[in-house]
PDB file of N, CA and C in Angstrom:
ATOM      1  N   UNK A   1     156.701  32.981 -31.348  1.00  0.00           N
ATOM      2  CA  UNK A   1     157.420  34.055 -30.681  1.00  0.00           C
ATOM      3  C   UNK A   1     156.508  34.676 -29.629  1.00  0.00           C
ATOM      4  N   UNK A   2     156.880  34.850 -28.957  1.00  0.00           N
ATOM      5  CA  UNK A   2     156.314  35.503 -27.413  1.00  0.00           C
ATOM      6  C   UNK A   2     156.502  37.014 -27.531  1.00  0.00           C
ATOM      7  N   UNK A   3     154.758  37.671 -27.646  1.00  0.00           N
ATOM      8  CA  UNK A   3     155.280  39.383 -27.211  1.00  0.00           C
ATOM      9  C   UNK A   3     154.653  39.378 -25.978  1.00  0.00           C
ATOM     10  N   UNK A   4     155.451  40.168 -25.068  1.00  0.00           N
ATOM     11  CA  UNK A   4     154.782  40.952 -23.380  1.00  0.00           C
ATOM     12  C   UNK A   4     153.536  41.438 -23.767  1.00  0.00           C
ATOM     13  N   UNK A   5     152.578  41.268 -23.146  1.00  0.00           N
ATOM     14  CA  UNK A   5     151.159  42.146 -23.045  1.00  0.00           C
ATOM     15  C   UNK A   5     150.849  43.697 -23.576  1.00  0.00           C
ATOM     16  N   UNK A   6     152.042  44.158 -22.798  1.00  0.00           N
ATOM     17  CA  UNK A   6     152.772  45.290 -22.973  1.00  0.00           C
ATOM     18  C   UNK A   6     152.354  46.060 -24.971  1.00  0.00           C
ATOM     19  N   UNK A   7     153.513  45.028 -25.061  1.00  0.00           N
ATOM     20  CA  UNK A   7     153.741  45.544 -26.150  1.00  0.00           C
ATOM     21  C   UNK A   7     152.276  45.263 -27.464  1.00  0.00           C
ATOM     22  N   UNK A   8     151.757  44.106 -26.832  1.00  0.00           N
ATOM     23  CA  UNK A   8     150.476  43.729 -27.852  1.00  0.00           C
ATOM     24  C   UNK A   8     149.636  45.240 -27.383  1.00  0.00           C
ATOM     25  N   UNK A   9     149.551  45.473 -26.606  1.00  0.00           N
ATOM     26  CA  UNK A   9     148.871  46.876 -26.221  1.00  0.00           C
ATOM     27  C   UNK A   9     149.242  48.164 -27.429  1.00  0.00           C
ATOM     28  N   UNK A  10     150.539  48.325 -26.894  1.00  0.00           N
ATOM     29  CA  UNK A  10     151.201  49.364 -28.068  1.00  0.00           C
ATOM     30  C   UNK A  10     151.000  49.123 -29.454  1.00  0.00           C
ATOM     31  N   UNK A  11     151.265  47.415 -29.777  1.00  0.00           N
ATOM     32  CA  UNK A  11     150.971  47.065 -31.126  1.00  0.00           C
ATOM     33  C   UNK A  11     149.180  47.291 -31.552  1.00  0.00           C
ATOM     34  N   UNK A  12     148.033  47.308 -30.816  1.00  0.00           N
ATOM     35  CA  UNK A  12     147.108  47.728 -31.151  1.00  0.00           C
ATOM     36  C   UNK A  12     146.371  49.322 -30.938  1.00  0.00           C
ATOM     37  N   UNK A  13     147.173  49.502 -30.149  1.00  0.00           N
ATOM     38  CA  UNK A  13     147.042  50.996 -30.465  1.00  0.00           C
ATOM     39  C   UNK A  13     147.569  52.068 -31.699  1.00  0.00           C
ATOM     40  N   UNK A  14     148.746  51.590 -32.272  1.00  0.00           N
ATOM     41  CA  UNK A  14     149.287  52.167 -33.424  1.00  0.00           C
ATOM     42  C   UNK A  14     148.553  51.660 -34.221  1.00  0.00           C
ATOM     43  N   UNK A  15     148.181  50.121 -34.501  1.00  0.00           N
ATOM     44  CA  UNK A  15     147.057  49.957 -35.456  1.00  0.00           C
ATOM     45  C   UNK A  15     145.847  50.926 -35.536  1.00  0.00           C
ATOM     46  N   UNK A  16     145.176  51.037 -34.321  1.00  0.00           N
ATOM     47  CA  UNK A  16     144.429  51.678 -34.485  1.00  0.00           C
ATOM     48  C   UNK A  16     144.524  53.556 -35.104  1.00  0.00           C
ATOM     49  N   UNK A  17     145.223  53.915 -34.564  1.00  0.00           N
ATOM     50  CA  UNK A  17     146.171  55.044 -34.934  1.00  0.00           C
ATOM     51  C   UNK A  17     146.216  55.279 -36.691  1.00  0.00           C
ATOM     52  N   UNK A  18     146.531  53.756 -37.076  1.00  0.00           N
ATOM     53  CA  UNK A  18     147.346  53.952 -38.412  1.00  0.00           C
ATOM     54  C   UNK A  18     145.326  53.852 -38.996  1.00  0.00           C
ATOM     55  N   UNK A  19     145.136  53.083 -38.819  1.00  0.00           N
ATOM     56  CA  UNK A  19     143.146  52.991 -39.642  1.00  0.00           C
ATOM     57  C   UNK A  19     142.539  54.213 -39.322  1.00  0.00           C
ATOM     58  N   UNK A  20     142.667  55.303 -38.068  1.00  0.00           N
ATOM     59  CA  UNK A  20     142.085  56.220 -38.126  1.00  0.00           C
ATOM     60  C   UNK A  20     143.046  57.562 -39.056  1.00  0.00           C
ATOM     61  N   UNK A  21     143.657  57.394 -38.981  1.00  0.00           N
ATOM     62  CA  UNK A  21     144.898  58.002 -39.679  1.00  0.00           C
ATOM     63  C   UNK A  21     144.445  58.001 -41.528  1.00  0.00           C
ATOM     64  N   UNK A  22     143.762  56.791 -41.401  1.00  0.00           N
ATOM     65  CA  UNK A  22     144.264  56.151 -43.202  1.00  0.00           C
ATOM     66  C   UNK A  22     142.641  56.631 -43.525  1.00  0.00           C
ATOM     67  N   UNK A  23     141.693  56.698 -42.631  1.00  0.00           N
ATOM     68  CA  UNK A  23     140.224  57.285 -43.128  1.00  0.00           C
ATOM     69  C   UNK A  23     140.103  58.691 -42.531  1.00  0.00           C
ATOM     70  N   UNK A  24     140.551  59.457 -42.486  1.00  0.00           N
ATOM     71  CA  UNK A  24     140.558  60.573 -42.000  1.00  0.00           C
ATOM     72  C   UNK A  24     140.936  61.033 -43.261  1.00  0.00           C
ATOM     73  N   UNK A  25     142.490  60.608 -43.651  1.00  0.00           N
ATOM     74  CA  UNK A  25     142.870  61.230 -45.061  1.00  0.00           C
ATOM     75  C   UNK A  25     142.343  60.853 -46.313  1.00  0.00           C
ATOM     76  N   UNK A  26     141.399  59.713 -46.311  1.00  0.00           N
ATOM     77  CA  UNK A  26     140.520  59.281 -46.866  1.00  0.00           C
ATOM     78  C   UNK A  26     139.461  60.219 -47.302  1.00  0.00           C
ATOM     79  N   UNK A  27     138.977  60.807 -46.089  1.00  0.00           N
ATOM     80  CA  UNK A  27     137.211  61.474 -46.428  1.00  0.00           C
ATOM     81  C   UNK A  27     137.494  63.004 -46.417  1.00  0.00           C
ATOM     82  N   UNK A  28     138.562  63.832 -46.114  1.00  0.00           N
ATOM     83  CA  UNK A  28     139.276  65.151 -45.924  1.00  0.00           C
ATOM     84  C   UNK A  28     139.904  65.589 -47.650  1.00  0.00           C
ATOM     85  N   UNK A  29     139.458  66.551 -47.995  1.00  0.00           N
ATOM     86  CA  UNK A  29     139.307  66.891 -49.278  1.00  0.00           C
ATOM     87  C   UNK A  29     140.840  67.864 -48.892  1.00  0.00           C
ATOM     88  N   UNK A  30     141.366  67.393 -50.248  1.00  0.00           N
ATOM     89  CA  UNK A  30     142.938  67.473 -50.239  1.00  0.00           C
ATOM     90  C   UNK A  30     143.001  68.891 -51.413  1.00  0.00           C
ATOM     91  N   UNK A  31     144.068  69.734 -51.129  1.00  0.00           N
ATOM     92  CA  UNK A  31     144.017  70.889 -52.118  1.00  0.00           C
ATOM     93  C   UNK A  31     145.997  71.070 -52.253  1.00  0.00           C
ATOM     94  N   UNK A  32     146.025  70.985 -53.150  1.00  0.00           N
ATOM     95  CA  UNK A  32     147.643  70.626 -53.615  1.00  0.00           C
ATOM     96  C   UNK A  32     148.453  69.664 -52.763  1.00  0.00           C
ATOM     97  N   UNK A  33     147.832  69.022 -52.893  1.00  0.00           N
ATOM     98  CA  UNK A  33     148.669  67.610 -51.643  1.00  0.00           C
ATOM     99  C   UNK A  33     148.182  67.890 -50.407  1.00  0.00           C
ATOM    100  N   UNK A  34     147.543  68.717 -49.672  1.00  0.00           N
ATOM    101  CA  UNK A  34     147.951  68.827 -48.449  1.00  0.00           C
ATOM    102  C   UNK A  34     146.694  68.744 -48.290  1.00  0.00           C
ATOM    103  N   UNK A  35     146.250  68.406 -46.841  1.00  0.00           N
ATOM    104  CA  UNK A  35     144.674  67.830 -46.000  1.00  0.00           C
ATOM    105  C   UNK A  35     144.243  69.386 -45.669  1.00  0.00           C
ATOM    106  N   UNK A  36     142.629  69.610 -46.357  1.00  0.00           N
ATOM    107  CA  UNK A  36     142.024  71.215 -46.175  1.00  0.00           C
ATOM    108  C   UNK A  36     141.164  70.908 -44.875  1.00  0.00           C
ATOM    109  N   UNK A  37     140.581  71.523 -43.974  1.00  0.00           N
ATOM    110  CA  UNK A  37     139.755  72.008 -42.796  1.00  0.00           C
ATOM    111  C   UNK A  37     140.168  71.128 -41.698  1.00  0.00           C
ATOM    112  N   UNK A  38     141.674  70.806 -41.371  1.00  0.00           N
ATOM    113  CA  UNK A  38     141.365  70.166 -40.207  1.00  0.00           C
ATOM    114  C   UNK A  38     142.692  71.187 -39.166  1.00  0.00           C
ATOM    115  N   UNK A  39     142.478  72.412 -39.224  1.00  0.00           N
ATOM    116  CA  UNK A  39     143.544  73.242 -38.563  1.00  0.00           C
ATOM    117  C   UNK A  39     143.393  72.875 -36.879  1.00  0.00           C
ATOM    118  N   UNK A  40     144.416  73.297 -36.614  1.00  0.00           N
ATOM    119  CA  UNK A  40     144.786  72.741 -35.028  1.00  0.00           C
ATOM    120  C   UNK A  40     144.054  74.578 -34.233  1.00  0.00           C
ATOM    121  N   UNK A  41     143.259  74.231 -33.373  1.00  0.00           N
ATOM    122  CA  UNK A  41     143.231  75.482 -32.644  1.00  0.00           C
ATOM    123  C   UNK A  41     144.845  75.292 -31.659  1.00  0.00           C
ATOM    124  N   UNK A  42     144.716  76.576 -31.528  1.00  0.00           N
ATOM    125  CA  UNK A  42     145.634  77.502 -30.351  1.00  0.00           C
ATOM    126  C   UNK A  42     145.157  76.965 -29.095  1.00  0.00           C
ATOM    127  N   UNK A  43     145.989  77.137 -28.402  1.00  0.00           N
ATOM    128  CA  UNK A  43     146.082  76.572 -27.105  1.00  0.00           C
ATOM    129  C   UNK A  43     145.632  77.955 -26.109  1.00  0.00           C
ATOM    130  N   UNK A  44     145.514  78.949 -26.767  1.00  0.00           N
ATOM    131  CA  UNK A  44     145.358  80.693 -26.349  1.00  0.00           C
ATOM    132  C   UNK A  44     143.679  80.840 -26.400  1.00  0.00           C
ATOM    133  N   UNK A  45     143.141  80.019 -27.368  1.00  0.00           N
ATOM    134  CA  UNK A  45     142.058  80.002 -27.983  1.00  0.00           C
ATOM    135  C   UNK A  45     141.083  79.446 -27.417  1.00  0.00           C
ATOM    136  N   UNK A  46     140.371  79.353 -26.013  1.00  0.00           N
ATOM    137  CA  UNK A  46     139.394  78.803 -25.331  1.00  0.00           C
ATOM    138  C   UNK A  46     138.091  78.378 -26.347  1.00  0.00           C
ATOM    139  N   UNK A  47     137.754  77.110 -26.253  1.00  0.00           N
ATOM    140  CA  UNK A  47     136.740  76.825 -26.932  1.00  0.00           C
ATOM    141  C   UNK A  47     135.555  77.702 -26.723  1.00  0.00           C
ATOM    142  N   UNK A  48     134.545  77.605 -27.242  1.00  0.00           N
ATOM    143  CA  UNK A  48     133.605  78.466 -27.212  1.00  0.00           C
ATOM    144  C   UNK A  48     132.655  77.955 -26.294  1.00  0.00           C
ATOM    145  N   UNK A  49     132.497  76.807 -25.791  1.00  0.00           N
ATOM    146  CA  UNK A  49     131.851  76.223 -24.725  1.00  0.00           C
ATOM    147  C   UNK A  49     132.327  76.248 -23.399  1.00  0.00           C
ATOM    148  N   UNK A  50     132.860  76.753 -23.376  1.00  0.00           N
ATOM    149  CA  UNK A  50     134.204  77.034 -21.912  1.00  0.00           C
ATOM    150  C   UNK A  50     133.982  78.639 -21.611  1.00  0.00           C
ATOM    151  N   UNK A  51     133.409  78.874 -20.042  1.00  0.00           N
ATOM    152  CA  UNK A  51     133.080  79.609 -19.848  1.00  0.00           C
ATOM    153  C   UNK A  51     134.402  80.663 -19.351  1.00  0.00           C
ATOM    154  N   UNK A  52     133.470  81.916 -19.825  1.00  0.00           N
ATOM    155  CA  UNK A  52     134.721  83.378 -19.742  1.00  0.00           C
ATOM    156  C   UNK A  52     135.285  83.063 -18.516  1.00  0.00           C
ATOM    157  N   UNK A  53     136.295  83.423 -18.458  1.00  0.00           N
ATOM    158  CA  UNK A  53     137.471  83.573 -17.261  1.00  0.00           C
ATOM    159  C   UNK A  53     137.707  84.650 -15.842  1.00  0.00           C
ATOM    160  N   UNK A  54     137.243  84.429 -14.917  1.00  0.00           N
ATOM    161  CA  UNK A  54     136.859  85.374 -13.765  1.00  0.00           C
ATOM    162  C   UNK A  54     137.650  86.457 -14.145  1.00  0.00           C
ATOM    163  N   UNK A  55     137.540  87.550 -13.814  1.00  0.00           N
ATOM    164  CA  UNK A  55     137.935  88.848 -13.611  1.00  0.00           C
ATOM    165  C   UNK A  55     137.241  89.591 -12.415  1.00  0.00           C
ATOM    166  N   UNK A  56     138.286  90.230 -11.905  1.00  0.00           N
ATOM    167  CA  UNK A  56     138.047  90.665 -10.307  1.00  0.00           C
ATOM    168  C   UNK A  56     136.772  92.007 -11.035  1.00  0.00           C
ATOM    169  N   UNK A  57     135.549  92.450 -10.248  1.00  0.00           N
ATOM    170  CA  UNK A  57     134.898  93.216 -10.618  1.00  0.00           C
ATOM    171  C   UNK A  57     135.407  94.677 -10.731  1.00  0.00           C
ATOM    172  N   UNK A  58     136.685  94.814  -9.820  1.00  0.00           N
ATOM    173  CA  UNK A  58     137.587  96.272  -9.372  1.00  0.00           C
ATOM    174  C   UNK A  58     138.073  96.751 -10.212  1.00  0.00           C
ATOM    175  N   UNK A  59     138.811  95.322 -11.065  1.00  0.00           N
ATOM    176  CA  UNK A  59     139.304  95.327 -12.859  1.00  0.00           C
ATOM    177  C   UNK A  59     138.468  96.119 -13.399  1.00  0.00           C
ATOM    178  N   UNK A  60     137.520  95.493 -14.045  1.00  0.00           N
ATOM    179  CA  UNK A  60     136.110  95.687 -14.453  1.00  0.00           C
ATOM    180  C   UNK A  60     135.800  97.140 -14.681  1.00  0.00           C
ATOM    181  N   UNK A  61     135.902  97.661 -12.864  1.00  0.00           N
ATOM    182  CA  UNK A  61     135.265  98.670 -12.932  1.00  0.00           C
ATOM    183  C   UNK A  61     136.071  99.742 -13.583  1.00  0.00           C
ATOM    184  N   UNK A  62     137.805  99.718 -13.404  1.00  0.00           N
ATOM    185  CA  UNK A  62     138.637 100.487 -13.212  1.00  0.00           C
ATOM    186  C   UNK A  62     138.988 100.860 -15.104  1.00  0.00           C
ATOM    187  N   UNK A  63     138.703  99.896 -15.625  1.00  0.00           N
ATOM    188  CA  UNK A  63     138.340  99.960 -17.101  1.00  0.00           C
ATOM    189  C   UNK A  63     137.038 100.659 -17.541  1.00  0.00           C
ATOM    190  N   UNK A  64     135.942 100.061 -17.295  1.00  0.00           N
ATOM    191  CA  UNK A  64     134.791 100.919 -17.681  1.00  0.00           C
ATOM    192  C   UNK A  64     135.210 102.892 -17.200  1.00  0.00           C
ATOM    193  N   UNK A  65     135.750 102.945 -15.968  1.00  0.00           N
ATOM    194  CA  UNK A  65     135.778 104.103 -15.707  1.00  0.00           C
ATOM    195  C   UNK A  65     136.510 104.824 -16.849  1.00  0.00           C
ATOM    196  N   UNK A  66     138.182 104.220 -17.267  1.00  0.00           N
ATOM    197  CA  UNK A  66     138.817 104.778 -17.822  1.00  0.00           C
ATOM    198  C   UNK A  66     138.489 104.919 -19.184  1.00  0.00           C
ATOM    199  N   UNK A  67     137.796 103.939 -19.225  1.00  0.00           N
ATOM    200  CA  UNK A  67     136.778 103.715 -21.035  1.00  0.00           C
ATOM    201  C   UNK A  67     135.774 105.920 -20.799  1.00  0.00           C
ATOM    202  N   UNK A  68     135.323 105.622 -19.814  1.00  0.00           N
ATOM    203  CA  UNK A  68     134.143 106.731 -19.672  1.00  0.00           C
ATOM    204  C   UNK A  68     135.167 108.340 -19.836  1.00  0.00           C
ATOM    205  N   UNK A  69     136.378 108.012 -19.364  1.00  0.00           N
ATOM    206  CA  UNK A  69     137.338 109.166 -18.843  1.00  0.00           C
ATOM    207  C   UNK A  69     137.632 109.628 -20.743  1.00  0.00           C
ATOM    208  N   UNK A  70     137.957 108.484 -21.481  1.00  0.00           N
ATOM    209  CA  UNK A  70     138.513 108.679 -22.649  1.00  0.00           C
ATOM    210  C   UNK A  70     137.220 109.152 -23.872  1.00  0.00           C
ATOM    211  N   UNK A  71     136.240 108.877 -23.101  1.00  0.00           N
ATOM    212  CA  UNK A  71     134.915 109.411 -23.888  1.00  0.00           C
ATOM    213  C   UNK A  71     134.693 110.503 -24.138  1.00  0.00           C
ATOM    214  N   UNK A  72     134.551 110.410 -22.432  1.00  0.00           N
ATOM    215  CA  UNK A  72     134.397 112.358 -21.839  1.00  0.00           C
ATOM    216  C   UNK A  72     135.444 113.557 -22.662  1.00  0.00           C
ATOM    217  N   UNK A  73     136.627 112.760 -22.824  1.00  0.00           N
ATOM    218  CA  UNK A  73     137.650 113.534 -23.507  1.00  0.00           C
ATOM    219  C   UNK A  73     137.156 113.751 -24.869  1.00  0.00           C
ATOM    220  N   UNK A  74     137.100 112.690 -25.655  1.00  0.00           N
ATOM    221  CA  UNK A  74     137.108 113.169 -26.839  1.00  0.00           C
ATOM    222  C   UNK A  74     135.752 113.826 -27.582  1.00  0.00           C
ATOM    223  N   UNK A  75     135.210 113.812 -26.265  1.00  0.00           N
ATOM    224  CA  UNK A  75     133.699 114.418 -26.468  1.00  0.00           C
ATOM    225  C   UNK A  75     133.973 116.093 -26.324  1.00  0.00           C
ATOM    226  N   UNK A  76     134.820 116.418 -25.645  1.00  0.00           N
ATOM    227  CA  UNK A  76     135.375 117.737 -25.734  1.00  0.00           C
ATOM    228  C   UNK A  76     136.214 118.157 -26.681  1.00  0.00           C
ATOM    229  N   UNK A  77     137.344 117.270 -26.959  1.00  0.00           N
ATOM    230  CA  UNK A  77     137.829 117.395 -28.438  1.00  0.00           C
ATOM    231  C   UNK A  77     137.246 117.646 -29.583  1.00  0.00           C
ATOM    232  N   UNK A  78     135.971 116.932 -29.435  1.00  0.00           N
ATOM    233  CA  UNK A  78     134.807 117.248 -30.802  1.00  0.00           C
ATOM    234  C   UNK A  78     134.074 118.316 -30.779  1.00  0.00           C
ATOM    235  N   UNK A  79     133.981 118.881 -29.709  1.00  0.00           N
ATOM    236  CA  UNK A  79     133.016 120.175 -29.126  1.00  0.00           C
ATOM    237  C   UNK A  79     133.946 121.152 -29.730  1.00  0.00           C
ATOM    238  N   UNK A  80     135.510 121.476 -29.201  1.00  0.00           N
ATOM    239  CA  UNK A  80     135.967 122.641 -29.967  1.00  0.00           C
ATOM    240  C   UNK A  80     136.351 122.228 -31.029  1.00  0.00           C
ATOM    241  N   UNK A  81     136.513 121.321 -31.756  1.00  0.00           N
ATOM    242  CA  UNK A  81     136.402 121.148 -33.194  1.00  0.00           C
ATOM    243  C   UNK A  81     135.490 121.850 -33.708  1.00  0.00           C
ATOM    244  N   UNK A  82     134.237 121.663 -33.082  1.00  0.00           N
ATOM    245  CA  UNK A  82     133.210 121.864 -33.864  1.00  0.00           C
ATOM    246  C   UNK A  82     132.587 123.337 -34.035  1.00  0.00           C
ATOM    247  N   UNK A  83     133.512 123.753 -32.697  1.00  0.00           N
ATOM    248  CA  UNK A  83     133.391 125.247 -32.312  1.00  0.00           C
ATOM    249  C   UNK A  83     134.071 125.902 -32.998  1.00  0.00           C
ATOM    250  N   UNK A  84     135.554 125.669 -33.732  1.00  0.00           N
ATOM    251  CA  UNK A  84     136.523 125.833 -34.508  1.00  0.00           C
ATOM    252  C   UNK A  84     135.846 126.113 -36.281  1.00  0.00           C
ATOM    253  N   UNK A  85     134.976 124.736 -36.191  1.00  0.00           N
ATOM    254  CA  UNK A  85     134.352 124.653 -37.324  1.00  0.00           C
ATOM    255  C   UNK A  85     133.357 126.227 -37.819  1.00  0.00           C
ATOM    256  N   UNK A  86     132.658 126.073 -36.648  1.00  0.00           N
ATOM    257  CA  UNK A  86     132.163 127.896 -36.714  1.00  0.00           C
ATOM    258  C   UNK A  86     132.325 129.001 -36.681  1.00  0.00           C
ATOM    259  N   UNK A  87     133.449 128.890 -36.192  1.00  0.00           N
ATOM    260  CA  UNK A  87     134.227 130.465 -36.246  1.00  0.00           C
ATOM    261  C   UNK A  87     134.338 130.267 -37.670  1.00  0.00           C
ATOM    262  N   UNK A  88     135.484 129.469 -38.372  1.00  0.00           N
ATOM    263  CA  UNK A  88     135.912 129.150 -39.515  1.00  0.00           C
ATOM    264  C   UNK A  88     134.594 129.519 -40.702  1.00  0.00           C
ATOM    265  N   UNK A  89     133.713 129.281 -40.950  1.00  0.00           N
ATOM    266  CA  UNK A  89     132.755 129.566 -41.746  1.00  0.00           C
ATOM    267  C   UNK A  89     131.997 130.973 -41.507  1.00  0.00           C
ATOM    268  N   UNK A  90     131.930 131.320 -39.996  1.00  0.00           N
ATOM    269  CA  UNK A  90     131.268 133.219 -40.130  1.00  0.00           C
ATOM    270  C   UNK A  90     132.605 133.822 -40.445  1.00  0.00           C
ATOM    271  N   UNK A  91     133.316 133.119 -40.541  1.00  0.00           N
ATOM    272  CA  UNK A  91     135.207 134.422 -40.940  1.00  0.00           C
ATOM    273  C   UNK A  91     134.782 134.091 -42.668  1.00  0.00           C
ATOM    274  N   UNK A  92     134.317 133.011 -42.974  1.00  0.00           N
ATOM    275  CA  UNK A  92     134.762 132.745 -44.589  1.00  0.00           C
ATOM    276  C   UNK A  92     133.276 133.357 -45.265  1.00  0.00           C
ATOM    277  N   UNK A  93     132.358 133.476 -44.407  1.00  0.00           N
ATOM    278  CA  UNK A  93     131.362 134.114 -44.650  1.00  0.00           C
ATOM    279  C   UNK A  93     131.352 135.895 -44.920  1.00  0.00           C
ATOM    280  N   UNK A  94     132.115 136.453 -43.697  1.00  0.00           N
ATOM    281  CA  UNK A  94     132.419 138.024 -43.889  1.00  0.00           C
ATOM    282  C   UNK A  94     133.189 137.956 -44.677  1.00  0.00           C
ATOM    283  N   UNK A  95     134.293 137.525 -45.281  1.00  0.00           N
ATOM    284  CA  UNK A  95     135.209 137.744 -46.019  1.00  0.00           C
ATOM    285  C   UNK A  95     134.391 137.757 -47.836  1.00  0.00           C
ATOM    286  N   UNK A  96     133.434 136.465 -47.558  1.00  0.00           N
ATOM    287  CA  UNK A  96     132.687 136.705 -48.738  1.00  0.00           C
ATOM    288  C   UNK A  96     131.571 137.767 -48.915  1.00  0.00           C
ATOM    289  N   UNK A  97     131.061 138.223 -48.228  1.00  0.00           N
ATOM    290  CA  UNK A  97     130.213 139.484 -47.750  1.00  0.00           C
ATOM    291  C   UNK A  97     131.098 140.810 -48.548  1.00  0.00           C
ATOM    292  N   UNK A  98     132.539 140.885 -47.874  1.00  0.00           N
ATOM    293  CA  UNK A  98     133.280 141.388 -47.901  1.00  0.00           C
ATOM    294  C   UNK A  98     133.574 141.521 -49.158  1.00  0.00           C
ATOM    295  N   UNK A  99     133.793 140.977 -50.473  1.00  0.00           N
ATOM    296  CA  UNK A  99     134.229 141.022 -51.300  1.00  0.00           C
ATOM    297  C   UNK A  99     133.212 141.138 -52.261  1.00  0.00           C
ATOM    298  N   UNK A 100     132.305 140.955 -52.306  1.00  0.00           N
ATOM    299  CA  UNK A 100     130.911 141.041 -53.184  1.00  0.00           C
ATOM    300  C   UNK A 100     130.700 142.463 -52.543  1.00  0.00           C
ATOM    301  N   UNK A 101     130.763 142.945 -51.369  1.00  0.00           N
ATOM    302  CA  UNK A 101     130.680 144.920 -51.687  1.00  0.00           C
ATOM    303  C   UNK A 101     132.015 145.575 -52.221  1.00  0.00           C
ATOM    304  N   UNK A 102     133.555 144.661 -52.051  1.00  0.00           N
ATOM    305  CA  UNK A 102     134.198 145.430 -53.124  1.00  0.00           C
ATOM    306  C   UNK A 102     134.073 145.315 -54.109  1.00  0.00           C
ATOM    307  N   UNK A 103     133.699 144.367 -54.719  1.00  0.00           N
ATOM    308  CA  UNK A 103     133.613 143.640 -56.660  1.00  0.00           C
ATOM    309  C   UNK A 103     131.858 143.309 -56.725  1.00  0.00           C
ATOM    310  N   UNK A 104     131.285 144.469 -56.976  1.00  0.00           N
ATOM    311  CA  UNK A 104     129.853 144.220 -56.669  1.00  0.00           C
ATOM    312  C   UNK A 104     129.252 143.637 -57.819  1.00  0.00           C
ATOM    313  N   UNK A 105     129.673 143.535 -59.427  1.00  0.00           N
ATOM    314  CA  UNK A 105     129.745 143.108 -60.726  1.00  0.00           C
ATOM    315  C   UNK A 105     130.384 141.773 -60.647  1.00  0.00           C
ATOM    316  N   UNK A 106     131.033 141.539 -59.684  1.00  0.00           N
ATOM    317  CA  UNK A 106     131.652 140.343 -60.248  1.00  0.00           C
ATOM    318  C   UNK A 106     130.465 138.754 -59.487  1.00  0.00           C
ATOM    319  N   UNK A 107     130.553 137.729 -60.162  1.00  0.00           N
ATOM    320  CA  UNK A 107     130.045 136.581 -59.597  1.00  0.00           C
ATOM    321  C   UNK A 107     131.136 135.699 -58.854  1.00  0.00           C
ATOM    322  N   UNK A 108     130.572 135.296 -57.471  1.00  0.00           N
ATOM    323  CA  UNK A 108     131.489 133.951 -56.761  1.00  0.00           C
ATOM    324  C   UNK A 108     130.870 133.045 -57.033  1.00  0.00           C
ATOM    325  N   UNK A 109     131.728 132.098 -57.092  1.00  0.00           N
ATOM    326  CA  UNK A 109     130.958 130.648 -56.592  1.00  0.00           C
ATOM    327  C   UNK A 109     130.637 130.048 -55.362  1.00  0.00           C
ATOM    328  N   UNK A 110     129.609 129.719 -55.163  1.00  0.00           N
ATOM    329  CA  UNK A 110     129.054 129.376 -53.987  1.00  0.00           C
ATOM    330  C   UNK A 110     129.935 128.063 -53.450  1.00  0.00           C
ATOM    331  N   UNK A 111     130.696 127.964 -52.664  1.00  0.00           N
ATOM    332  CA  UNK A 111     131.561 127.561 -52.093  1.00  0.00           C
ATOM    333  C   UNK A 111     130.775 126.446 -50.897  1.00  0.00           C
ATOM    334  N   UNK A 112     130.270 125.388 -50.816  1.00  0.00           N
ATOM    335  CA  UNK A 112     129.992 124.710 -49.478  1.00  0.00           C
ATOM    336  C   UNK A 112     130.437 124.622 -48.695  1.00  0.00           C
ATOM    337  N   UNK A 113     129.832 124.856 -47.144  1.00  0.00           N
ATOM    338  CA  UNK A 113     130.971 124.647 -46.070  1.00  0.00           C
ATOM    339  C   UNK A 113     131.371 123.306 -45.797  1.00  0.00           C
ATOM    340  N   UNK A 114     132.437 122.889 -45.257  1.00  0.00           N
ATOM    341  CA  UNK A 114     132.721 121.669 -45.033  1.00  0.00           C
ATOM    342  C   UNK A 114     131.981 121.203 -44.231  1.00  0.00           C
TER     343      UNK A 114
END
C-alpha cells in the first residue's frame, strides 16, 4: 500500500507525540489518578526571564506622585488621630484628678491609656 510522504510525516509525528506522551506519564507522580506538577502557566503570566514591559516614564511619574499625595494624607490623618489621642487622655486624666478630690477614701484602678 502506498502512503503520500505527507502523511508518513504526520504518521511519525503522532508516534512521536504518543512515546513522549507515554514517558512523561510514566516518570510524573500521579495523586488520585490525575498527573501532579505539570500545571499550564497563564498566558497573562510572563515568564520570569522575559524582561518587564516598557512603561512611559510620565506613567511612572504620575503614580509615584499620587502614591506620595496618598502618604502625605494619611500622614495627617495620623497626626490628628494622634492629637485626638491627647486631648482624650488629659480629659480622662482631670476627670480622674477630679474624682479622687471628691472620693478622697476611695481607691481607682489605674486604668492604662490606650
Amino acid at each position: 500500500m502506498f502512503v503520500p510522504e505527507r502523511s508518513m510525516t504526520t504518521i511519525r509525528v503522532v508516534r512521536t507525540r504518543m512515546k513522549y506522551v507515554s514517558t512523561i506519564r510514566g516518570s510524573v507522580p500521579k495523586k488520585k489518578g490525575r498527573l501532579v506538577g505539570l500545571g499550564r502557566r497563564t498566558r497573562s503570566v510572563p515568564p520570569s526571564s522575559a524582561p518587564p514591559p516598557f512603561v512611559d516614564p510620565e506613567v511612572l511619574t504620575a503614580q509615584l506622585k499620587d502614591k506620595d499625595d496618598r502618604i502625605s494624607l494619611l500622614e495627617t490623618q495620623m497626626a490628628a488621630q494622634q492629637a485626638g489621642y491627647e486631648a482624650q487622655r488629659r480629659l480622662n486624666q482631670q476627670m480622674m484628678e477630679m474624682m479622687q478630690r471628691m472620693y478622697p477614701n476611695e481607691v481607682f484602678p489605674d486604668v492604662p491609656d490606650p
